[in-house]
Protein backbone atom coordinates (compact mmCIF):
# COMPACT_ATOMS: atom_id res chain seq x y z
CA UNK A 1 115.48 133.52 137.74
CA UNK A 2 114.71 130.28 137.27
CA UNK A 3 112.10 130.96 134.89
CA UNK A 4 114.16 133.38 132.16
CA UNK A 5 117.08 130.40 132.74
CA UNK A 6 114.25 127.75 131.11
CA UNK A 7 113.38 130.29 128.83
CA UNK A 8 116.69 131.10 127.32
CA UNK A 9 117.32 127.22 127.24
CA UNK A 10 113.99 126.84 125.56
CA UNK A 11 115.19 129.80 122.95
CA UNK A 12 118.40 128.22 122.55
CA UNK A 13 116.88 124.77 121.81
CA UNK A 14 114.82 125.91 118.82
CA UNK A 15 117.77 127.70 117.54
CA UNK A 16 119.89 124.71 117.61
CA UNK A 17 116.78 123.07 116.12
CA UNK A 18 116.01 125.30 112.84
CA UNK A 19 119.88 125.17 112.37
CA UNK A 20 119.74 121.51 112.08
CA UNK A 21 116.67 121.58 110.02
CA UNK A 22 118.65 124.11 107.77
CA UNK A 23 121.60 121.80 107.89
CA UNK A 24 118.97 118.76 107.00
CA UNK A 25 117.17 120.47 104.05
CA UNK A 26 121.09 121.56 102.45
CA UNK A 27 121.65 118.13 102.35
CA UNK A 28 118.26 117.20 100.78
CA UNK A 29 118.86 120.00 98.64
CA UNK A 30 121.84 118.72 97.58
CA UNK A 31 120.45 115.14 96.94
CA UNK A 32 118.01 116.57 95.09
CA UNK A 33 120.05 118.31 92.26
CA UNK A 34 122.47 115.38 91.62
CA UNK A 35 118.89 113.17 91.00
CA UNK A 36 118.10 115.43 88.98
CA UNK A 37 120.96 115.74 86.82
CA UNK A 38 121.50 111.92 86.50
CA UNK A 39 117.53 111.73 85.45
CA UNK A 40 118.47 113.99 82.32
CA UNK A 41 121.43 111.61 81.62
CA UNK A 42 119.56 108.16 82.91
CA UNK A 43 118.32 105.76 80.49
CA UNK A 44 114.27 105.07 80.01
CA UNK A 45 114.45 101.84 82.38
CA UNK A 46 116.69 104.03 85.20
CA UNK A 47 113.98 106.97 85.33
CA UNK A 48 111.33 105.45 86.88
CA UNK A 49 113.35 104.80 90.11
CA UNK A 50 115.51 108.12 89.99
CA UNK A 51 112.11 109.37 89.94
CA UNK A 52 110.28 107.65 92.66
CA UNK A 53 113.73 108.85 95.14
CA UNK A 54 113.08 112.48 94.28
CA UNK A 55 109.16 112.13 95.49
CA UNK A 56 110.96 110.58 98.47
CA UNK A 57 113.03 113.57 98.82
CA UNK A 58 110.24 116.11 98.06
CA UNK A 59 108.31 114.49 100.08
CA UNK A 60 111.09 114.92 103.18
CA UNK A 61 111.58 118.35 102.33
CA UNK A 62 108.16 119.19 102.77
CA UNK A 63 107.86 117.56 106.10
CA UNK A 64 110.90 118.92 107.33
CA UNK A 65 109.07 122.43 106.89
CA UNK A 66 105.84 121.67 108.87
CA UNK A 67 107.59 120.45 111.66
């Protein structure tokens, strides 16, 4: 008994954790497109740094799905 109690937590616990993760990469998602749409607006001297915090959220994005 014991044993399927652990393993429904266990189940339970990596549900709650892909819905965060889901929850996580929305938000990056989200991030992402308003960069993206001041980069086509931003002036030469702004794109540079809009740029370097989109690697920073590609780069989240893709560690968020290899954990």
């Amino acid at each position: 008994m014991k044993k399927i109690y652990a393993n429904n937590q266990n189940m339970l616990q990596e549900d709650n954790k892909e819905k965060e993760d889901e929850d996580i990469m929305a938000q990056l998602q989200k991030k992402l497109k308003i960069l993206e749409a001041k980069l086509s607006h931003a002036k030469e001297s702004e794109k540079a740094a809009i740029q370097a915090q989109i690697g920073v959220l590609l780069s989240q994005m893709v560690s968020l799905l290899d954990t």
